[in-house]
PDB file of N, CA and C in Angstrom:
ATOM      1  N   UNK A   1      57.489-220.682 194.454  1.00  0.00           N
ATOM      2  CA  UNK A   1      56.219-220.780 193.764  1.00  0.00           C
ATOM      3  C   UNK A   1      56.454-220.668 192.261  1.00  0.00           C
ATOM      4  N   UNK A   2      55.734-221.697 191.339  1.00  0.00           N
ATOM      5  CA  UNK A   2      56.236-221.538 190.048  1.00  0.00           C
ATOM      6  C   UNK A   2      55.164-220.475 189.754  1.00  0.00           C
ATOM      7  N   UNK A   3      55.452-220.236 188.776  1.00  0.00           N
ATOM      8  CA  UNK A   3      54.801-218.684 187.968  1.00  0.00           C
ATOM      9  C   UNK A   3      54.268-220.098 186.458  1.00  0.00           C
ATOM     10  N   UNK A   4      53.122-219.463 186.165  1.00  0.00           N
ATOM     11  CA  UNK A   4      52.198-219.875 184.903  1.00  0.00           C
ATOM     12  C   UNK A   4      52.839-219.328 183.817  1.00  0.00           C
ATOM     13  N   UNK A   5      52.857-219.853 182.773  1.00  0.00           N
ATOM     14  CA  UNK A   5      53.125-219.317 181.639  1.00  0.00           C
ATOM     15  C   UNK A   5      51.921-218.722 180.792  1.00  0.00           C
ATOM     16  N   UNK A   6      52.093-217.614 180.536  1.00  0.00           N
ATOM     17  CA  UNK A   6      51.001-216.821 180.064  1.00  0.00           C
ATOM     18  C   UNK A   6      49.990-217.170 178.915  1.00  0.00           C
ATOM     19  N   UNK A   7      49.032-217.310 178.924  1.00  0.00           N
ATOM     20  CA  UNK A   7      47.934-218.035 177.766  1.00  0.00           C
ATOM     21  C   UNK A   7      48.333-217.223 176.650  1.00  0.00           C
ATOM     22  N   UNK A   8      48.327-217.644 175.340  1.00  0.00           N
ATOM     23  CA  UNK A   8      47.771-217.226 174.164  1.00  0.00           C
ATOM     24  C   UNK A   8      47.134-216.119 173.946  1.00  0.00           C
ATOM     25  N   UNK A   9      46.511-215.290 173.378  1.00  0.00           N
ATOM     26  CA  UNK A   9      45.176-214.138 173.557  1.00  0.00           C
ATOM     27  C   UNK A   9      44.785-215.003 172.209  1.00  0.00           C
ATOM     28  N   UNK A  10      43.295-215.196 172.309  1.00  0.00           N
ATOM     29  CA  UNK A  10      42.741-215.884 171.358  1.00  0.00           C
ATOM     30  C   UNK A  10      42.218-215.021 170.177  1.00  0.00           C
ATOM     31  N   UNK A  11      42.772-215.149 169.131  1.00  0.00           N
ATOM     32  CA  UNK A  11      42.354-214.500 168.081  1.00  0.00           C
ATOM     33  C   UNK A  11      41.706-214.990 167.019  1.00  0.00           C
ATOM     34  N   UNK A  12      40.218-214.364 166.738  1.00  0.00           N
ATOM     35  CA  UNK A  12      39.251-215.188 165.611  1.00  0.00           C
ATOM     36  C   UNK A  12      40.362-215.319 164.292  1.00  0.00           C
ATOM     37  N   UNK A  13      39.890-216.296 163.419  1.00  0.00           N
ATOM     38  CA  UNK A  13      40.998-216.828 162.434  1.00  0.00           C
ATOM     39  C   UNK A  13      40.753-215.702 161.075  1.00  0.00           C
ATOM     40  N   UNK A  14      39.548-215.276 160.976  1.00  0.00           N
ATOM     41  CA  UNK A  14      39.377-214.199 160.389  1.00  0.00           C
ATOM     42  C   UNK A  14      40.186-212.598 160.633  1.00  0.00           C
ATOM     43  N   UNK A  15      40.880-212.728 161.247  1.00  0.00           N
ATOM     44  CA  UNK A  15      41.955-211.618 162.214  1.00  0.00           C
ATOM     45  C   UNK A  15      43.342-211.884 161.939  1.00  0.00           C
ATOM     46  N   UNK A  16      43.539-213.164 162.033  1.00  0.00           N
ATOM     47  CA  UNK A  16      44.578-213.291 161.764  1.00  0.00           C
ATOM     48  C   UNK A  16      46.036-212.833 160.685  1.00  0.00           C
ATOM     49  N   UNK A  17      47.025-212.014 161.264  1.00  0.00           N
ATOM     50  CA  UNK A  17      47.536-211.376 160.074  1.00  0.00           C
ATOM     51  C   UNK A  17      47.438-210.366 160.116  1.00  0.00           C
ATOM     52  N   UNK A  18      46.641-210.158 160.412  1.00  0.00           N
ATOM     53  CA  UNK A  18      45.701-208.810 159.907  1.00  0.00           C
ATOM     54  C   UNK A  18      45.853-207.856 161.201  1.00  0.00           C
ATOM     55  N   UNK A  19      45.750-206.246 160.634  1.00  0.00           N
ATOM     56  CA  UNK A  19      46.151-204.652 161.995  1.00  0.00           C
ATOM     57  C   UNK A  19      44.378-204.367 161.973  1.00  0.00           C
ATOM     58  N   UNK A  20      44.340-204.010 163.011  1.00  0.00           N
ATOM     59  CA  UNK A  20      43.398-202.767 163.077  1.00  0.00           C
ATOM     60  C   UNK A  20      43.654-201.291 163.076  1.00  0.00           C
ATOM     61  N   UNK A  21      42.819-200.856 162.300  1.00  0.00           N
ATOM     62  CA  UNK A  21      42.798-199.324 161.875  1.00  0.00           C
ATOM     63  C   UNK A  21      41.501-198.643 162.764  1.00  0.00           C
ATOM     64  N   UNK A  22      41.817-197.522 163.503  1.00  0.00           N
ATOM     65  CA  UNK A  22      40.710-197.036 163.952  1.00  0.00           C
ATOM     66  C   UNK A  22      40.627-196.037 163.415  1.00  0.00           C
ATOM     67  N   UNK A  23      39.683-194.885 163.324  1.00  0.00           N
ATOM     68  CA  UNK A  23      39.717-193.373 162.578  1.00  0.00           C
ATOM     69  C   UNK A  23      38.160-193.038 163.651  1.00  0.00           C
ATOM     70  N   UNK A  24      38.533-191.178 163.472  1.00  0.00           N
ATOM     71  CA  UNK A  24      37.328-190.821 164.065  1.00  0.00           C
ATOM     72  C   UNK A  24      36.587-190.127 162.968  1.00  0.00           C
ATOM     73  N   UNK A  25      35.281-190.170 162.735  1.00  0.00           N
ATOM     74  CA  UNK A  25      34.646-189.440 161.878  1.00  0.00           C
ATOM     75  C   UNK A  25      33.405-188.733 162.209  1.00  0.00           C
ATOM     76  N   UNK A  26      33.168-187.581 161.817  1.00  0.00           N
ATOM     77  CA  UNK A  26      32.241-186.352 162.371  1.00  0.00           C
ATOM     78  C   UNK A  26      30.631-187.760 162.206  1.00  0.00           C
ATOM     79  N   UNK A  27      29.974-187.262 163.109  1.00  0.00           N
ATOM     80  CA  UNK A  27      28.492-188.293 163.425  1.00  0.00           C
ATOM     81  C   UNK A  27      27.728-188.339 161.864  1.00  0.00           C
ATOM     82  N   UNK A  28      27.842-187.273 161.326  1.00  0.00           N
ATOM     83  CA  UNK A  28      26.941-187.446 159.720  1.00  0.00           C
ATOM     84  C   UNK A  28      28.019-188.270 159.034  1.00  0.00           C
ATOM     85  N   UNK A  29      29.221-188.412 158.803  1.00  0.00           N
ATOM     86  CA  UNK A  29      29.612-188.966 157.837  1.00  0.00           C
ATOM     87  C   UNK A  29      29.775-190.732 158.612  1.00  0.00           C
ATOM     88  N   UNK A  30      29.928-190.620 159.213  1.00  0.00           N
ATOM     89  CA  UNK A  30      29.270-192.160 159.945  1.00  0.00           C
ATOM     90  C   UNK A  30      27.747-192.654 159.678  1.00  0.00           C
ATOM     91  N   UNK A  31      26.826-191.584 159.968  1.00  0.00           N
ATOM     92  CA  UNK A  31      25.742-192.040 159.208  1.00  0.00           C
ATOM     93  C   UNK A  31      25.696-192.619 157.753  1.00  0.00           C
ATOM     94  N   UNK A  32      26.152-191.552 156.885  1.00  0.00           N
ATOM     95  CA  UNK A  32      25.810-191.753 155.494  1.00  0.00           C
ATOM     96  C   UNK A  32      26.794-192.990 155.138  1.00  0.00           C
ATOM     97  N   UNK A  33      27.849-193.826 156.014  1.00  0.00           N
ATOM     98  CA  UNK A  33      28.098-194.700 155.436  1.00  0.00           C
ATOM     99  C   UNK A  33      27.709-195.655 156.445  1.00  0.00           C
ATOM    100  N   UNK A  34      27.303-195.630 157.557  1.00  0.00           N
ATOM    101  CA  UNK A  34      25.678-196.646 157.701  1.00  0.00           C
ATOM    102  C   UNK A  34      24.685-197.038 156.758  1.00  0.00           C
ATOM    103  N   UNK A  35      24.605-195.740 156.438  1.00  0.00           N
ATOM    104  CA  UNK A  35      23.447-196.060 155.244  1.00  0.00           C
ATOM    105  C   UNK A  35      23.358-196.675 154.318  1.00  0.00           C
ATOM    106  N   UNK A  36      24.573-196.563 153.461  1.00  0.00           N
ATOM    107  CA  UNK A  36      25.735-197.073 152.459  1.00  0.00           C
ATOM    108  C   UNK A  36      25.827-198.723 152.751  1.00  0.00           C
ATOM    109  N   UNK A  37      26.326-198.917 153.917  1.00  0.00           N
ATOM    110  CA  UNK A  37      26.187-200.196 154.554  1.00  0.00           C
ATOM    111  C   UNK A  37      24.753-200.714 153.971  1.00  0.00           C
ATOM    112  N   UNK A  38      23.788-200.055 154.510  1.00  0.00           N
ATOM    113  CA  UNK A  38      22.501-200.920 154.216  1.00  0.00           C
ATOM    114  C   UNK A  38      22.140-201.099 152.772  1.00  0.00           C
ATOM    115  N   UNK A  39      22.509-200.281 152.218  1.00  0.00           N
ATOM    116  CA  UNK A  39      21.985-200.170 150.638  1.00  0.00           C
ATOM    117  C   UNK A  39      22.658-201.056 150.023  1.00  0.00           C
ATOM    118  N   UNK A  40      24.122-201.261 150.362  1.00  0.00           N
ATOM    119  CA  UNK A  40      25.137-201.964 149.354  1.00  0.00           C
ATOM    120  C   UNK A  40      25.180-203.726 150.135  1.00  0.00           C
ATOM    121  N   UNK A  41      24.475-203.559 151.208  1.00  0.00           N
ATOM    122  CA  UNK A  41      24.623-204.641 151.979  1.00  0.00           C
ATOM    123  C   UNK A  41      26.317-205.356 152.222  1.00  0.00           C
ATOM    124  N   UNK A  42      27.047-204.373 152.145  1.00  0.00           N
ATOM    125  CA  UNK A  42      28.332-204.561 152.698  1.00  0.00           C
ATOM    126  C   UNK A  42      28.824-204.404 154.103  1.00  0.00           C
ATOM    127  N   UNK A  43      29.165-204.809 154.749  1.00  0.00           N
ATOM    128  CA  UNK A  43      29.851-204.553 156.154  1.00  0.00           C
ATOM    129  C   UNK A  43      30.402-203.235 156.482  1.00  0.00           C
ATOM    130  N   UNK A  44      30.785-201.957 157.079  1.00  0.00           N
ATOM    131  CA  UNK A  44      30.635-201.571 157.426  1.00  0.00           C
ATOM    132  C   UNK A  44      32.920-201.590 157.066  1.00  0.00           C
ATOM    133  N   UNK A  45      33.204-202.864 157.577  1.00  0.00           N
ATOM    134  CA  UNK A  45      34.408-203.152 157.657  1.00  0.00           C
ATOM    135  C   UNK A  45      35.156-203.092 156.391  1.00  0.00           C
ATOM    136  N   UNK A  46      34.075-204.126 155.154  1.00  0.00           N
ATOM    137  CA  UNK A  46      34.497-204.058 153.952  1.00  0.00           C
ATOM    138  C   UNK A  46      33.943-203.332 153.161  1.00  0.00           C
ATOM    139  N   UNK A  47      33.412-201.743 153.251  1.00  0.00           N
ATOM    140  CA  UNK A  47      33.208-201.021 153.047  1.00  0.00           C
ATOM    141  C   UNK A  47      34.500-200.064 153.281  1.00  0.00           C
ATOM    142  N   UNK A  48      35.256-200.234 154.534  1.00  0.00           N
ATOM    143  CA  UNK A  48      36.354-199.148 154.588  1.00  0.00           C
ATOM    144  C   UNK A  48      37.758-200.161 153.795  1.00  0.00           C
ATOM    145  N   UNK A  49      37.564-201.500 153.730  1.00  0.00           N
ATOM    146  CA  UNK A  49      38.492-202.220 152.953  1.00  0.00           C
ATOM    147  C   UNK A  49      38.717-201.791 151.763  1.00  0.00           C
ATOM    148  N   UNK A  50      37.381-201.436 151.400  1.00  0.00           N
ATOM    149  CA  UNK A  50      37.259-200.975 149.340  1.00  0.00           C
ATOM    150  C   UNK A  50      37.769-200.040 149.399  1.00  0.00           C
ATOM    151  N   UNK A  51      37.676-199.431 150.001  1.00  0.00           N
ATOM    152  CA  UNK A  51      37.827-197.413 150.094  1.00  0.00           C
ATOM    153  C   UNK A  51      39.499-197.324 150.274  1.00  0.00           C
ATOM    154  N   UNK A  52      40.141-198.314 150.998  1.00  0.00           N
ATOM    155  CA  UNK A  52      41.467-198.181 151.384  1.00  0.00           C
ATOM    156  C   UNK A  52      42.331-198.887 149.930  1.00  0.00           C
ATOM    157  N   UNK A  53      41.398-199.763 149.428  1.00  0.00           N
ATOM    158  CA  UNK A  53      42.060-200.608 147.987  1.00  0.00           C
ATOM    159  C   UNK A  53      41.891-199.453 146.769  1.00  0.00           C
ATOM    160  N   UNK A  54      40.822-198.541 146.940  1.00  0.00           N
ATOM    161  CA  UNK A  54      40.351-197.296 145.805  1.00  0.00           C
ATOM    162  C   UNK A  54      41.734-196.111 145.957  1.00  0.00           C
ATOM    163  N   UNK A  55      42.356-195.860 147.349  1.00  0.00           N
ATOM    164  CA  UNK A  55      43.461-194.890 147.384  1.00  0.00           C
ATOM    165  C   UNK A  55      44.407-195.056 146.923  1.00  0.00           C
ATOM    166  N   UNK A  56      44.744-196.725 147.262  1.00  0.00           N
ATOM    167  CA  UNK A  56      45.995-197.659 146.564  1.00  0.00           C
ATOM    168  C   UNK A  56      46.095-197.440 145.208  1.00  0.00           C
ATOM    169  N   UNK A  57      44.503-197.724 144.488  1.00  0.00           N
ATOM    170  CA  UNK A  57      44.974-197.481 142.925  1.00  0.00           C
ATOM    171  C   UNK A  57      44.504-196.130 142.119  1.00  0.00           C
ATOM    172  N   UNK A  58      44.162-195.080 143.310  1.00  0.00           N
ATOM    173  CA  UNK A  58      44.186-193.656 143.076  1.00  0.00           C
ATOM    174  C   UNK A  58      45.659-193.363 142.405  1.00  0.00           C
ATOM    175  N   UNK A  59      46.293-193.511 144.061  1.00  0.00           N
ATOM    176  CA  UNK A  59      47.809-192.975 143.536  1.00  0.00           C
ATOM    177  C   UNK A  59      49.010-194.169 143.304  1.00  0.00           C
ATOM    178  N   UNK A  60      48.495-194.890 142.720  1.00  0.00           N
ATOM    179  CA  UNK A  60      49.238-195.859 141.406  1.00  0.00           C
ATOM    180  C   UNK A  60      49.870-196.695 142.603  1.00  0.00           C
ATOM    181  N   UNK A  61      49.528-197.297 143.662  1.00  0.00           N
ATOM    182  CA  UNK A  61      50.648-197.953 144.687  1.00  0.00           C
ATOM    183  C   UNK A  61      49.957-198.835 144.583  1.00  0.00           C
ATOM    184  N   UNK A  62      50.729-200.471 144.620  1.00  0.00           N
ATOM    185  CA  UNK A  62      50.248-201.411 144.944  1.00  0.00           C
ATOM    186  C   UNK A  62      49.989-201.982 146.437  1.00  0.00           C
ATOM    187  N   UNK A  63      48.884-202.801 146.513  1.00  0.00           N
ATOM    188  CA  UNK A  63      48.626-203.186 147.709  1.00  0.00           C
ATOM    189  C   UNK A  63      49.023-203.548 149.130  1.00  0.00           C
ATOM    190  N   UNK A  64      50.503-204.279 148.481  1.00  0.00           N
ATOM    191  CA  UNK A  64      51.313-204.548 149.498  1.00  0.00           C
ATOM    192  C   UNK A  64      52.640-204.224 148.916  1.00  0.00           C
ATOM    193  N   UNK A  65      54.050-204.578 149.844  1.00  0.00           N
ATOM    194  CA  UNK A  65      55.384-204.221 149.365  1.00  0.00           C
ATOM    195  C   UNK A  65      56.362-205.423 149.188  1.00  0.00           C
ATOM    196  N   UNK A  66      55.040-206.663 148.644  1.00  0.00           N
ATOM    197  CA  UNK A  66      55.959-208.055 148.468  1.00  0.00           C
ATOM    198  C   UNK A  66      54.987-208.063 146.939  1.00  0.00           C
TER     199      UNK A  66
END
């Protein structure tokens, strides 16, 4: 019996490249950047994007290592 060769896993093109980061955060500070979300009308996603680019040039490191 031949065996299938395994599909692809389909990944949106917006993904591509790209890790996921998960983190847990206490229920209020998830709120207040819900909220944040609504006010700034930013995503939720690129809201933790900025925040991760703000540490980078906290402590003087550049973005990537190319």
């Amino acid at each position: 019996m031949k065996r299938k060769a395994p599909k692809e896993k389909y990944v949106q093109p917006s993904r591509v490249g790209r890790k996921a980061v998960t983190t847990y955060l206490p229920p209020e500070t998830f709120e207040r950047l819900s909220i944040l979300s609504e006010l700034t009308g930013l995503s939720l996603e690129k809201l933790m994007s900025k925040s991760v680019k703000m540490i980078f040039k906290y402590h003087r490191l550049p973005r990537t290592l190319r």
